[in-house]
N, C-alpha and C. Protein backbone atom coordinates (compact mmCIF):
# COMPACT_ATOMS: atom_id res chain seq x y z
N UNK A 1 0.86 -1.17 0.00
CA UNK A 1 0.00 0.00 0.00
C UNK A 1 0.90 1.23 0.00
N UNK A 2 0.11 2.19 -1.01
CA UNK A 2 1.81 3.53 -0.76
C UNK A 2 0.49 4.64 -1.53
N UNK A 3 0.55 5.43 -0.60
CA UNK A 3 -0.43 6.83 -1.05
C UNK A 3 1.09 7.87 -0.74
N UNK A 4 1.70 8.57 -1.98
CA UNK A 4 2.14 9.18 -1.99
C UNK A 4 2.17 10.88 -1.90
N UNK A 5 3.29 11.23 -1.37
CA UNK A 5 2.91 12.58 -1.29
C UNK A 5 3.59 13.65 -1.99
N UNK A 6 3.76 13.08 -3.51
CA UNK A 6 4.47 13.97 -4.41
C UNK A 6 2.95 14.50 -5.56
N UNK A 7 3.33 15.77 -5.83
CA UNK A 7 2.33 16.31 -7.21
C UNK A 7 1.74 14.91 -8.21
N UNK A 8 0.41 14.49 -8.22
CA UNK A 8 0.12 13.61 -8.89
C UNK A 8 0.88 13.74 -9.99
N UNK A 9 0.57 14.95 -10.75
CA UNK A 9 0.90 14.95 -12.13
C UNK A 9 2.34 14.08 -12.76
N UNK A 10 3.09 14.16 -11.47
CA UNK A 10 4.57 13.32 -11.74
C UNK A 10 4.06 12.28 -12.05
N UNK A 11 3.05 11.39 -11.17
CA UNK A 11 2.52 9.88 -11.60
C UNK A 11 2.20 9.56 -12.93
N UNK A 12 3.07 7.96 -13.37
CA UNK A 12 2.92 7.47 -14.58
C UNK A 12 1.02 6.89 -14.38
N UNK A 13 0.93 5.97 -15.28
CA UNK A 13 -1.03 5.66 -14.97
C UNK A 13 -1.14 5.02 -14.05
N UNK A 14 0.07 3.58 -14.02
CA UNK A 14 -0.50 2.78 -13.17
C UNK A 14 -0.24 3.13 -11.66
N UNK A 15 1.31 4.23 -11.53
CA UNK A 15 0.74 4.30 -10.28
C UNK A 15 -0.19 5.61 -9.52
N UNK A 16 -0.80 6.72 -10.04
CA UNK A 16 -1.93 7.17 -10.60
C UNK A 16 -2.82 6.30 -10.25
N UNK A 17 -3.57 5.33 -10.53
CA UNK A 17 -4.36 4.95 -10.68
C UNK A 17 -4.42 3.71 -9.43
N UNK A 18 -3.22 3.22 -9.07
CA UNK A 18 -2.45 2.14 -7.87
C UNK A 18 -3.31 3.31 -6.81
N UNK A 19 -2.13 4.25 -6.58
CA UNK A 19 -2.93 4.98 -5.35
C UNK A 19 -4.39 5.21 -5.18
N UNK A 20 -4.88 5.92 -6.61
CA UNK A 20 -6.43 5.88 -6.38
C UNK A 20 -6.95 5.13 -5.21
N UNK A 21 -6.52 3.72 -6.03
CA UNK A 21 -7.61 2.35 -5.82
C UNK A 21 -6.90 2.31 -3.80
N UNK A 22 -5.77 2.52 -3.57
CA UNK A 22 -5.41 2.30 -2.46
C UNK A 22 -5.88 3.09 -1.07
N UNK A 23 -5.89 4.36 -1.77
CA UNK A 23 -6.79 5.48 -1.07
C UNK A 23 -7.65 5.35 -0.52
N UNK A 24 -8.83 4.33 -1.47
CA UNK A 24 -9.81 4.23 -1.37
C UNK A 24 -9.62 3.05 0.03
N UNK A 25 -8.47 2.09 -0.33
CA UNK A 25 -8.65 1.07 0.79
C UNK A 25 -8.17 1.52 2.17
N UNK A 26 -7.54 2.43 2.23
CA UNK A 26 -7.15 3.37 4.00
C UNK A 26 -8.47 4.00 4.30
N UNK A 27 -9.17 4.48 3.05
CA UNK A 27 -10.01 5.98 3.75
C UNK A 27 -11.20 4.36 3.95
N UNK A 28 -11.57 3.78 3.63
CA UNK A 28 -12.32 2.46 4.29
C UNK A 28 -12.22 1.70 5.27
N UNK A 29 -11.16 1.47 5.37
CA UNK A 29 -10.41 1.30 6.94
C UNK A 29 -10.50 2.03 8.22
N UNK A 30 -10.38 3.34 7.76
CA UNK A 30 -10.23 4.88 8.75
C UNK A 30 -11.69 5.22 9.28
N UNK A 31 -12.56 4.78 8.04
CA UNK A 31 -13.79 5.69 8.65
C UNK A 31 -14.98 3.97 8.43
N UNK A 32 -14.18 3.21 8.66
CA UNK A 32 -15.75 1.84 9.03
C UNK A 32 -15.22 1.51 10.06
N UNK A 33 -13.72 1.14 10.84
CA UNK A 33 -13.17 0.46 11.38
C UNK A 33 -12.93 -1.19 11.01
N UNK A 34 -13.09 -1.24 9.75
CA UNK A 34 -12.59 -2.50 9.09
C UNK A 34 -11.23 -2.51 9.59
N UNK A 35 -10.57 -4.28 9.73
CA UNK A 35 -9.15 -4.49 10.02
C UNK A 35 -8.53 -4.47 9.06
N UNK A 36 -8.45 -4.50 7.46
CA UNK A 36 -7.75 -4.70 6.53
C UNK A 36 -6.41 -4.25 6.65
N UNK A 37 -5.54 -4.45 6.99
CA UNK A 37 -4.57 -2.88 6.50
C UNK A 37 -4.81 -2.28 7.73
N UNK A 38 -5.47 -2.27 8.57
CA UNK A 38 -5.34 -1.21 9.98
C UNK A 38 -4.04 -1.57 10.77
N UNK A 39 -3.24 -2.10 10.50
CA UNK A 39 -1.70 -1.91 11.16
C UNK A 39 -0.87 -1.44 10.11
N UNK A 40 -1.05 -1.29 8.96
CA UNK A 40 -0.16 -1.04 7.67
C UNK A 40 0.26 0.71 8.30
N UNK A 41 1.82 0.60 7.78
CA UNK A 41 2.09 2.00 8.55
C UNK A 41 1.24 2.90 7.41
N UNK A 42 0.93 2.88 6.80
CA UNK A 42 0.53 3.75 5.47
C UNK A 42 -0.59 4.53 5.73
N UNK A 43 -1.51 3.21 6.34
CA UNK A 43 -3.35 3.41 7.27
C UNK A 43 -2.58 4.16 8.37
N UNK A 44 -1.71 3.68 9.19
CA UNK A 44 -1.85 4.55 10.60
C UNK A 44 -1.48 5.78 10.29
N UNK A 45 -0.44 6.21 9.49
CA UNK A 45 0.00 7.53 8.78
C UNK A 45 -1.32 8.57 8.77
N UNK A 46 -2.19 8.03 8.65
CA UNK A 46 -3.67 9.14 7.74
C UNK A 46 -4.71 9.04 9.18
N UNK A 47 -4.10 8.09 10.37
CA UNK A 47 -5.22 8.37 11.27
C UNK A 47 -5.33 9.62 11.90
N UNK A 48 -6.49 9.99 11.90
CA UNK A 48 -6.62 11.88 12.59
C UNK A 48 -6.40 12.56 11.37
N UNK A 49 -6.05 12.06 10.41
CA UNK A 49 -6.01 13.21 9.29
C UNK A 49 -6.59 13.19 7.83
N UNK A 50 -7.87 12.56 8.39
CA UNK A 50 -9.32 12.41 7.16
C UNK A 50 -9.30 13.52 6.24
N UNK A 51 -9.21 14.17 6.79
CA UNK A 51 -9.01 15.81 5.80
C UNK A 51 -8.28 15.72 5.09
N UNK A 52 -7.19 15.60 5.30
CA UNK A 52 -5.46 15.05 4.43
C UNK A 52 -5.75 14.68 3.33
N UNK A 53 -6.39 13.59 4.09
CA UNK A 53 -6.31 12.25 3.15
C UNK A 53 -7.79 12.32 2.01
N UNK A 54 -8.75 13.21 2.11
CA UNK A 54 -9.99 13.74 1.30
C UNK A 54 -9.26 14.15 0.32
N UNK A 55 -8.25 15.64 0.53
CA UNK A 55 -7.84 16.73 -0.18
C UNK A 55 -6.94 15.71 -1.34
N UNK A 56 -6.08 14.54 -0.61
CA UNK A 56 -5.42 14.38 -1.63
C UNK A 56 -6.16 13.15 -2.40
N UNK A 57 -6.79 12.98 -1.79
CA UNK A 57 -7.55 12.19 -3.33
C UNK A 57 -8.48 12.65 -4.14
N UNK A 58 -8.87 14.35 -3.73
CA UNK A 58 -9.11 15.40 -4.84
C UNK A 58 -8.04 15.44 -5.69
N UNK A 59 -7.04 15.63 -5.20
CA UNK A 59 -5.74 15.81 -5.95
C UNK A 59 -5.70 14.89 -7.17
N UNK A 60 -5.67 13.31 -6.86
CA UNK A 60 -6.01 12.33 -7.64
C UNK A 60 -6.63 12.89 -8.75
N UNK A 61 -8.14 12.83 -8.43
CA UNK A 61 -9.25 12.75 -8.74
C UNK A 61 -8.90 13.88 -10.11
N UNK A 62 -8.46 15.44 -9.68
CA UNK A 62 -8.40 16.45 -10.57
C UNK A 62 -6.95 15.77 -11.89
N UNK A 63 -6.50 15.36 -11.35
CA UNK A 63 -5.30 14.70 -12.49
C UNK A 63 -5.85 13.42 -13.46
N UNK A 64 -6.47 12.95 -12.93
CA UNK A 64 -7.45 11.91 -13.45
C UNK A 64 -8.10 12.21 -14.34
N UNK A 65 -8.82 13.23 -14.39
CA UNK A 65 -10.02 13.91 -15.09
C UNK A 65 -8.67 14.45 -16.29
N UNK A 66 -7.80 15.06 -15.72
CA UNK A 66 -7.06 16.02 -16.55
C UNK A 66 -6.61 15.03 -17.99
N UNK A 67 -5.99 13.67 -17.74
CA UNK A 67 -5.83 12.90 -18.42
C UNK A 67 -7.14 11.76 -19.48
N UNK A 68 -8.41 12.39 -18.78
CA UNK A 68 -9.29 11.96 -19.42
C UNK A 68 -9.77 10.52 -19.16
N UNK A 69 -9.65 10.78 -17.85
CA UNK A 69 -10.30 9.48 -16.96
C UNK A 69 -11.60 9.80 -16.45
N UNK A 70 -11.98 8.67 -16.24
CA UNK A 70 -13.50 9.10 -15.79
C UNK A 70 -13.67 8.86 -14.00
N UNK A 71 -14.08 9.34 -13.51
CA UNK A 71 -14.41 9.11 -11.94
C UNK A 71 -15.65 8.94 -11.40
N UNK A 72 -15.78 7.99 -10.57
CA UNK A 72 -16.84 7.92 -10.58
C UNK A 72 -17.44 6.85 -8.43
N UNK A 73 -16.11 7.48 -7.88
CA UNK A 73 -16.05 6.98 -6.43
C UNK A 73 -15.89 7.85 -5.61
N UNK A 74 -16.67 8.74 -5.11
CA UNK A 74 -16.03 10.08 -4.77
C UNK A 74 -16.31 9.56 -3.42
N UNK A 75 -15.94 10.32 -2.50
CA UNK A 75 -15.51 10.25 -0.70
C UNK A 75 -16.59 10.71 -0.58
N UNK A 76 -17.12 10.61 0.92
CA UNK A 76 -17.49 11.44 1.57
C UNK A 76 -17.16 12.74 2.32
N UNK A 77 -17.58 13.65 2.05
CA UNK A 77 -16.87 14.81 2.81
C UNK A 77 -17.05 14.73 3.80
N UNK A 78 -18.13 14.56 4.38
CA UNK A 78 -18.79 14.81 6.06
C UNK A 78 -17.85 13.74 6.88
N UNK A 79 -16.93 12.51 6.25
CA UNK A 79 -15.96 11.97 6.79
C UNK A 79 -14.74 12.46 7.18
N UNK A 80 -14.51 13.44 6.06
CA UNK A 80 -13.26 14.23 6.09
C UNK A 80 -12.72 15.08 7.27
N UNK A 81 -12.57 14.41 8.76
CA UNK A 81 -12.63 15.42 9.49
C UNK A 81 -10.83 15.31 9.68
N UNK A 82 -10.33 15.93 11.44
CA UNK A 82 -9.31 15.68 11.56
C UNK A 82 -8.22 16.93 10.97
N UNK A 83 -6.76 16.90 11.09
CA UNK A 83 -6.16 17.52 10.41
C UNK A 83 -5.94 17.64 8.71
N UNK A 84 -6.16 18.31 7.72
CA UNK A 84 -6.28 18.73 6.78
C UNK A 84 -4.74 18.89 5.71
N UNK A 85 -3.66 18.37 6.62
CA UNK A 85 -1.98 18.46 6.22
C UNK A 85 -1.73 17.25 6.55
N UNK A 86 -0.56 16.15 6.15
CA UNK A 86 -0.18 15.47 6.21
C UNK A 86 1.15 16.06 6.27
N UNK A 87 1.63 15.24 7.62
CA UNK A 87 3.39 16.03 7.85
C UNK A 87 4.18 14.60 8.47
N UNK A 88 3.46 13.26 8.29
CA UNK A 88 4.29 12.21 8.78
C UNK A 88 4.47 11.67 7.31
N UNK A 89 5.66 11.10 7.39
CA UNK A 89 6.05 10.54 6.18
C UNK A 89 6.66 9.01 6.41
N UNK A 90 6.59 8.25 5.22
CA UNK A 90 7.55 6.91 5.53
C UNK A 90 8.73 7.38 5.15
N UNK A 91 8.59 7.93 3.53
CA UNK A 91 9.80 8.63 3.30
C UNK A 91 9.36 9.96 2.72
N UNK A 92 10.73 11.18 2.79
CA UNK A 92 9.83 12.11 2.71
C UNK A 92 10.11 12.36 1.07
N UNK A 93 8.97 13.43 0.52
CA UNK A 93 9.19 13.67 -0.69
C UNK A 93 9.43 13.34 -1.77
N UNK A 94 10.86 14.12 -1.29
CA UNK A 94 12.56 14.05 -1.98
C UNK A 94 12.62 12.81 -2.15
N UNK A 95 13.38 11.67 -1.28
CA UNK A 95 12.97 10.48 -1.46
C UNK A 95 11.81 9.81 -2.59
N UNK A 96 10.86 10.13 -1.61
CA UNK A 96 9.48 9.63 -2.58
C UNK A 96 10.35 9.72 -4.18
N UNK A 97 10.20 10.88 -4.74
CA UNK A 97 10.52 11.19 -6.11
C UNK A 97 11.78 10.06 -6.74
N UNK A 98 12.89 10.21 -5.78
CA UNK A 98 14.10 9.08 -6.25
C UNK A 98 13.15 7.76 -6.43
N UNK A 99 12.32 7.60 -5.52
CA UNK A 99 12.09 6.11 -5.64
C UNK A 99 11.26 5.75 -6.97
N UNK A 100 10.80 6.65 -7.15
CA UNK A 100 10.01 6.70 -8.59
C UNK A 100 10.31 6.85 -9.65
N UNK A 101 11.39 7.56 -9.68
CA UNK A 101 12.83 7.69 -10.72
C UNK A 101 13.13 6.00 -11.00
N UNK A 102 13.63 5.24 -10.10
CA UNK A 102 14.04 4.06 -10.07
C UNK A 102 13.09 2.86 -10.64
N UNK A 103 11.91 3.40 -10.61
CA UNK A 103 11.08 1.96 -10.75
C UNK A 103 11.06 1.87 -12.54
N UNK A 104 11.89 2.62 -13.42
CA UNK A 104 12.15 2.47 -14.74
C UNK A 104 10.43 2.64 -14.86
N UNK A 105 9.54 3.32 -15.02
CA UNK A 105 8.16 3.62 -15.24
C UNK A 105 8.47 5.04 -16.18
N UNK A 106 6.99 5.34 -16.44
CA UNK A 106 7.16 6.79 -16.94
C UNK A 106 6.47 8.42 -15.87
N UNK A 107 7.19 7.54 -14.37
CA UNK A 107 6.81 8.42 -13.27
C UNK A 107 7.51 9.82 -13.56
N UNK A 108 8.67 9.37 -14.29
CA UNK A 108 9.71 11.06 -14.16
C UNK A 108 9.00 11.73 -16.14
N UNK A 109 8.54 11.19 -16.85
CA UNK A 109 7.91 12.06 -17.37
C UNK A 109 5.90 12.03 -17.61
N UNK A 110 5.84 11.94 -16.66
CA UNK A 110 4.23 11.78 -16.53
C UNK A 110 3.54 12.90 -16.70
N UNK A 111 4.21 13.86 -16.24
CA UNK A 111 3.79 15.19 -16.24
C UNK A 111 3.74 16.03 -17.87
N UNK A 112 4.39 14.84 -18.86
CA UNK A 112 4.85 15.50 -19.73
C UNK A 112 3.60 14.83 -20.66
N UNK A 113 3.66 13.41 -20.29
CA UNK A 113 2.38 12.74 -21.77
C UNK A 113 1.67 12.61 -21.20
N UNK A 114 0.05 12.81 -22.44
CA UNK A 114 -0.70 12.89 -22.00
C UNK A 114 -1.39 11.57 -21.95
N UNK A 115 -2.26 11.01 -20.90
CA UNK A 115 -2.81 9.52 -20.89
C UNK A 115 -4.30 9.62 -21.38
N UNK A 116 -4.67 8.84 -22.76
CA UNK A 116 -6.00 9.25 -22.48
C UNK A 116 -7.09 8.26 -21.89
């Protein structure tokens, strides 16, 4: 599980589209109290910070659309409570970005083609 915290737009599709689907499995976790994943550091990362974790799967959501995806799972807002920033990291950023560099994907020019 890995909800990242770099500018979608860097994201190649699949992982774009990886987080989506993963998002969806923390913010389900966070707000039913399902066990799935409720020890995964990734889930505990986003506990108390429903808001965070709303905004950035707007984030998603607006890059998604941008590439001409269709959406069609939206959150609940009235869930969205909590802090509204995410400031714990597994790794931060900077990191994040190297690691995405590395996975030979088209994470380092994602921003550049367009997916339709």
């Amino acid at each position: 599980m890995r909800i990242w915290d770099v500018p979608p737009k860097v994201l190649c599709r699949p992982h774009l589209l990886g987080e989506h689907r993963e998002l969806h499995a923390a913010w389900t976790v966070l707000t039913t109290g399902k066990r799935g994943y409720s020890a995964h550091p990734e889930t505990k990362r986003w506990q108390g910070k429903l808001a965070a974790l709303y905004l950035r799967h707007e984030l998603l959501v607006d890059e998604m659309k941008r590439r001409g995806y269709r959406h069609h799972s939206p959150l609940d807002s009235s869930l969205a409570t909590g802090a509204d920033r995410q400031d714990v990291y597994i790794d931060p950023p900077e990191r994040q970005l190297e690691l995405l560099a590395a996975k030979g994907c088209l994470c380092s020019t994602a921003s550049q083609v367009h997916h339709p």
